[in-house]
PDB file of N, CA and C in Angstrom:
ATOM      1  N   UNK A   1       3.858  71.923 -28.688  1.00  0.00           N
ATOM      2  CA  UNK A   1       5.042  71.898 -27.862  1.00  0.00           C
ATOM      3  C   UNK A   1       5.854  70.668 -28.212  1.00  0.00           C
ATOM      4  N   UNK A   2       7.242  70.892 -28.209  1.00  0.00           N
ATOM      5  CA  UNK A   2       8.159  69.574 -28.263  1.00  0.00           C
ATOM      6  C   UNK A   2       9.468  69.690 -27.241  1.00  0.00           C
ATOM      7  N   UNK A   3       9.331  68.793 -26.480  1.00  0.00           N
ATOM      8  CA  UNK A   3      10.279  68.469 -25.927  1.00  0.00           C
ATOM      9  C   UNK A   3      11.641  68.262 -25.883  1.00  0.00           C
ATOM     10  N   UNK A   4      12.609  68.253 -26.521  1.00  0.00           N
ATOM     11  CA  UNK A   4      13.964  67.992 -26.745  1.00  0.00           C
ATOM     12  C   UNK A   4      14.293  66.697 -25.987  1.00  0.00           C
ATOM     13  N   UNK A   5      14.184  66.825 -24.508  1.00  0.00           N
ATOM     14  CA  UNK A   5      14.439  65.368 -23.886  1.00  0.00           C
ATOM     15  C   UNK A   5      13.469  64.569 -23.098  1.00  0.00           C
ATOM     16  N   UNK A   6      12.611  65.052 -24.433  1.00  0.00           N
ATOM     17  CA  UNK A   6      11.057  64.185 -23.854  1.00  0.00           C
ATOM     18  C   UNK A   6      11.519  62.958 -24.021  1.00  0.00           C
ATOM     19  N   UNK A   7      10.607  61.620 -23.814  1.00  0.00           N
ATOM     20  CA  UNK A   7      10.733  60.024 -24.140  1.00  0.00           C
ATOM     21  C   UNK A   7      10.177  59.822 -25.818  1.00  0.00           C
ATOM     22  N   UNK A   8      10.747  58.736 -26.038  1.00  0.00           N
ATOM     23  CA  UNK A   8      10.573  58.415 -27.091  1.00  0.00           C
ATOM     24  C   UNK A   8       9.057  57.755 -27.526  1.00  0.00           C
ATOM     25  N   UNK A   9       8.209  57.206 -28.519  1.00  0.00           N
ATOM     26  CA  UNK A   9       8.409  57.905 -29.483  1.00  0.00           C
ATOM     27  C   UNK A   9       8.387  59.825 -29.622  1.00  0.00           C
ATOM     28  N   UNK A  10       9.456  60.375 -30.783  1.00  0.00           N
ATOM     29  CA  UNK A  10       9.146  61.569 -30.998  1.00  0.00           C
ATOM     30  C   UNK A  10       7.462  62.032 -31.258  1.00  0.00           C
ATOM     31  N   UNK A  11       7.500  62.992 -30.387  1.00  0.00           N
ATOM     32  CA  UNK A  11       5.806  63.260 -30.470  1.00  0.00           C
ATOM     33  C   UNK A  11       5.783  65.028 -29.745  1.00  0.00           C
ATOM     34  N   UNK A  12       4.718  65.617 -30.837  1.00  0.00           N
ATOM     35  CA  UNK A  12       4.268  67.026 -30.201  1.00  0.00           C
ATOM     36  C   UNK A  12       3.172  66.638 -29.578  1.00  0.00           C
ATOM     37  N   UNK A  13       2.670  67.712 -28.577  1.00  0.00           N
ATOM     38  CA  UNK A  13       1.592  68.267 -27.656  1.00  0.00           C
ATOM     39  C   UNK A  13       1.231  69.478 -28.400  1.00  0.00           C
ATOM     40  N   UNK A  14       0.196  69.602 -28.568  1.00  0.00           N
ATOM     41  CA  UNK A  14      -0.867  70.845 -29.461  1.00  0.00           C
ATOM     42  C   UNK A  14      -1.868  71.412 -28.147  1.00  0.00           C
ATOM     43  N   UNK A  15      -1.865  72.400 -27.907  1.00  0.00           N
ATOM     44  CA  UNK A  15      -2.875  73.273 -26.863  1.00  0.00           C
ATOM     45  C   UNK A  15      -3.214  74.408 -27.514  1.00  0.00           C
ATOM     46  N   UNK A  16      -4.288  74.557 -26.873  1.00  0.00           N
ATOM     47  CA  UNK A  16      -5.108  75.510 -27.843  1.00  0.00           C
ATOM     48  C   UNK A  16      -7.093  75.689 -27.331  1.00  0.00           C
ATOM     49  N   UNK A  17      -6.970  76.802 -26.531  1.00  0.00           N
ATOM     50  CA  UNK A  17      -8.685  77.434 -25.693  1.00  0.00           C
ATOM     51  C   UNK A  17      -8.684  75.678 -25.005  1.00  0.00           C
ATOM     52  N   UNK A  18      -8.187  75.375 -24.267  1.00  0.00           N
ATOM     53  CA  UNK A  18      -9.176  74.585 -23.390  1.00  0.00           C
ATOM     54  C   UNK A  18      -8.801  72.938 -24.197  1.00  0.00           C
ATOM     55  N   UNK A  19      -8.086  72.500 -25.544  1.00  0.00           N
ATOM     56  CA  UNK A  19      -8.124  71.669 -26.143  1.00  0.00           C
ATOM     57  C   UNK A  19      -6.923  70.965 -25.703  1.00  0.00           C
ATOM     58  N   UNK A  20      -6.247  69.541 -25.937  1.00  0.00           N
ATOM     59  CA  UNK A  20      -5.317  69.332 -25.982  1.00  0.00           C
ATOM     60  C   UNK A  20      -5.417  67.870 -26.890  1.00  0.00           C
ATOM     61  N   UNK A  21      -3.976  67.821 -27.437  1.00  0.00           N
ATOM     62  CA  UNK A  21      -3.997  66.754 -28.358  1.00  0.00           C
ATOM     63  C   UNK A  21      -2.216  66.323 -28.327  1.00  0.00           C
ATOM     64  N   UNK A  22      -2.158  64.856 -28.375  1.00  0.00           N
ATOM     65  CA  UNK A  22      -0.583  64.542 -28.720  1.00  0.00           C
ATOM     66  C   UNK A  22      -0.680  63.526 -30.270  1.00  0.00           C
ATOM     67  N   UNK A  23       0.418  64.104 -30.941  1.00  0.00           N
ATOM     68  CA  UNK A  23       0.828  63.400 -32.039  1.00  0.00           C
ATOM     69  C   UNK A  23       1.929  62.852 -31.948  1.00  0.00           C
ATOM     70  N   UNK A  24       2.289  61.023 -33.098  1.00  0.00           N
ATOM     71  CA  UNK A  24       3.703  61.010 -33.032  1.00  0.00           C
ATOM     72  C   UNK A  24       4.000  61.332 -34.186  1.00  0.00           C
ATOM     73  N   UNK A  25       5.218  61.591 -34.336  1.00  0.00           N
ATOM     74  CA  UNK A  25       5.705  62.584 -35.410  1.00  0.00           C
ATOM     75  C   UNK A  25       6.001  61.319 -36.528  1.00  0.00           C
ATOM     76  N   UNK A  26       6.514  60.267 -36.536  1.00  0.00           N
ATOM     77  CA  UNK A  26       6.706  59.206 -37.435  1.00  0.00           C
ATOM     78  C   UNK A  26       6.301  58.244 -37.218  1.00  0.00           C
ATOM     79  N   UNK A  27       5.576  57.391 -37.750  1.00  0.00           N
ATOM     80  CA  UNK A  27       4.845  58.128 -38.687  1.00  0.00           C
ATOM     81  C   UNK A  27       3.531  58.944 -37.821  1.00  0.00           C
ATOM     82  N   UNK A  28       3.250  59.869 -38.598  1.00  0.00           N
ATOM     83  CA  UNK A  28       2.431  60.805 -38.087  1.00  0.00           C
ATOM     84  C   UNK A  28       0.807  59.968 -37.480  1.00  0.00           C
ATOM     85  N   UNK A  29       0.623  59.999 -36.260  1.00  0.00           N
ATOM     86  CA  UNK A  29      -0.550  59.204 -35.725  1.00  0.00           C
ATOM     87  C   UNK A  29      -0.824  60.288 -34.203  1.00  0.00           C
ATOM     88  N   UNK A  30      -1.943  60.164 -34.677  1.00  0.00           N
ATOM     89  CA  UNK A  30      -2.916  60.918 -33.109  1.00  0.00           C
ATOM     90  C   UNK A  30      -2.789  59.693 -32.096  1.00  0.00           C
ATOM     91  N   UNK A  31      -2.390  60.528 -30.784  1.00  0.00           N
ATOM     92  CA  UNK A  31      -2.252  59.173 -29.846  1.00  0.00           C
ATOM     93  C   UNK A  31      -3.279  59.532 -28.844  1.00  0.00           C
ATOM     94  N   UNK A  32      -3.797  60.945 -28.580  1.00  0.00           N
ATOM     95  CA  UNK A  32      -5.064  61.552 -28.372  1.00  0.00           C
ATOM     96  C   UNK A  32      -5.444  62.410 -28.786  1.00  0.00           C
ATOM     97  N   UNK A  33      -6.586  63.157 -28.258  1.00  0.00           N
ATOM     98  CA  UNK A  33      -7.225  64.476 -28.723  1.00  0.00           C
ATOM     99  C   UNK A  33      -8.344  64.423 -27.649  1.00  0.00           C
ATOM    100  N   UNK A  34      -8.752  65.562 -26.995  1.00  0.00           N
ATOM    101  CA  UNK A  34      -9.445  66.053 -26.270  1.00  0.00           C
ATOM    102  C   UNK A  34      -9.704  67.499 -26.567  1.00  0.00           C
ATOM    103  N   UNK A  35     -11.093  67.048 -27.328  1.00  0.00           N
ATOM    104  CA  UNK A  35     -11.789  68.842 -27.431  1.00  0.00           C
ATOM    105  C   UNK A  35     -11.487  69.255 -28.812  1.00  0.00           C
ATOM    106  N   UNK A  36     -11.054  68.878 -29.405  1.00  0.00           N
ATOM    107  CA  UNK A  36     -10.681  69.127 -30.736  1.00  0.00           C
ATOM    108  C   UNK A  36     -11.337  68.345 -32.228  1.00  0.00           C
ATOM    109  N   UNK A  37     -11.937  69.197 -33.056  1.00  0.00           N
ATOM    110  CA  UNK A  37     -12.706  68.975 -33.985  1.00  0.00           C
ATOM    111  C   UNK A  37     -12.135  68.248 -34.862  1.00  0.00           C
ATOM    112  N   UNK A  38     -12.794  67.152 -35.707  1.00  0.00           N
ATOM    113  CA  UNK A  38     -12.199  66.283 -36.567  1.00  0.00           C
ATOM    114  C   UNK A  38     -11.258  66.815 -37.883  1.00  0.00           C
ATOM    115  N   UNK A  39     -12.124  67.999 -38.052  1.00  0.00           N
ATOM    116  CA  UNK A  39     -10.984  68.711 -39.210  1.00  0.00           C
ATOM    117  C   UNK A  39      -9.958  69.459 -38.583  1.00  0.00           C
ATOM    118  N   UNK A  40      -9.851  70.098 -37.233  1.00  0.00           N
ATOM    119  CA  UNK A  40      -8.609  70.334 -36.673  1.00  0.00           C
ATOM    120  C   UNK A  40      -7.590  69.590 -36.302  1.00  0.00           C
ATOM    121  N   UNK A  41      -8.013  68.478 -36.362  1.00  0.00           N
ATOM    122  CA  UNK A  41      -6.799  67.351 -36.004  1.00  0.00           C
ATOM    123  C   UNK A  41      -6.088  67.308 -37.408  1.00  0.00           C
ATOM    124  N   UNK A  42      -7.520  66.970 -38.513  1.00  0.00           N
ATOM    125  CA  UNK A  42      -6.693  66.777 -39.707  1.00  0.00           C
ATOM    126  C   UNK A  42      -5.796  67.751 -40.340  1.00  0.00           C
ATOM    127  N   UNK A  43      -5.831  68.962 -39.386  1.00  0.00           N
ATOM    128  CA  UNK A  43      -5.213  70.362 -40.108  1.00  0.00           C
ATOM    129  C   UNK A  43      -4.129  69.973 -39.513  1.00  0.00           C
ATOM    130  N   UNK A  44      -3.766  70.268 -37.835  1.00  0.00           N
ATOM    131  CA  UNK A  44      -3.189  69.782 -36.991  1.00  0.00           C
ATOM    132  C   UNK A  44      -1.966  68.731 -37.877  1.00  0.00           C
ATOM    133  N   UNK A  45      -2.688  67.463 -38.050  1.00  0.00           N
ATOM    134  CA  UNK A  45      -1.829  66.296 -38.743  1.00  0.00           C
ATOM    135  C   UNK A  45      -0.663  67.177 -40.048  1.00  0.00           C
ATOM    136  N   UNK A  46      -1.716  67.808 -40.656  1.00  0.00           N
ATOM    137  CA  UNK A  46      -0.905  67.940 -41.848  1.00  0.00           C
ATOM    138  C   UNK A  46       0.184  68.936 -41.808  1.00  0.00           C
ATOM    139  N   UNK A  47       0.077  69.498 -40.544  1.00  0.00           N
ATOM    140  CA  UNK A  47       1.362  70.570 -40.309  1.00  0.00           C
ATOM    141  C   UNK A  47       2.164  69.750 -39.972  1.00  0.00           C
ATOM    142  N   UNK A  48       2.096  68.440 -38.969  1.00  0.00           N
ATOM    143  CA  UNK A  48       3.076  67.651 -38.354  1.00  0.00           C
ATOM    144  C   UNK A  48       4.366  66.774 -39.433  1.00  0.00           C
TER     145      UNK A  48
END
């Protein structure tokens, strides 16, 4: 999910069965993750 007039930094929300995770988009950094497997983040990351 992305916000349009979310707060800054630019950052998605990822949901997914029960998981949730926020990224910031520049540079690309996990700011959490809950429930989510180390290679799904890294998949996750590389779409971002």
């Amino acid at each position: 999910m992305f916000y349009s007039d979310d707060h800054e930094p630019v950052h998605v929300h990822v949901e997914k069965d029960g998981h949730t995770a926020k990224l910031n988009v520049e540079p690309v950094e996990l700011v959490y993750n809950k429930g989510y497997k180390v290679n799904e983040i890294k998949e996750i990351e590389s779409i971002v």
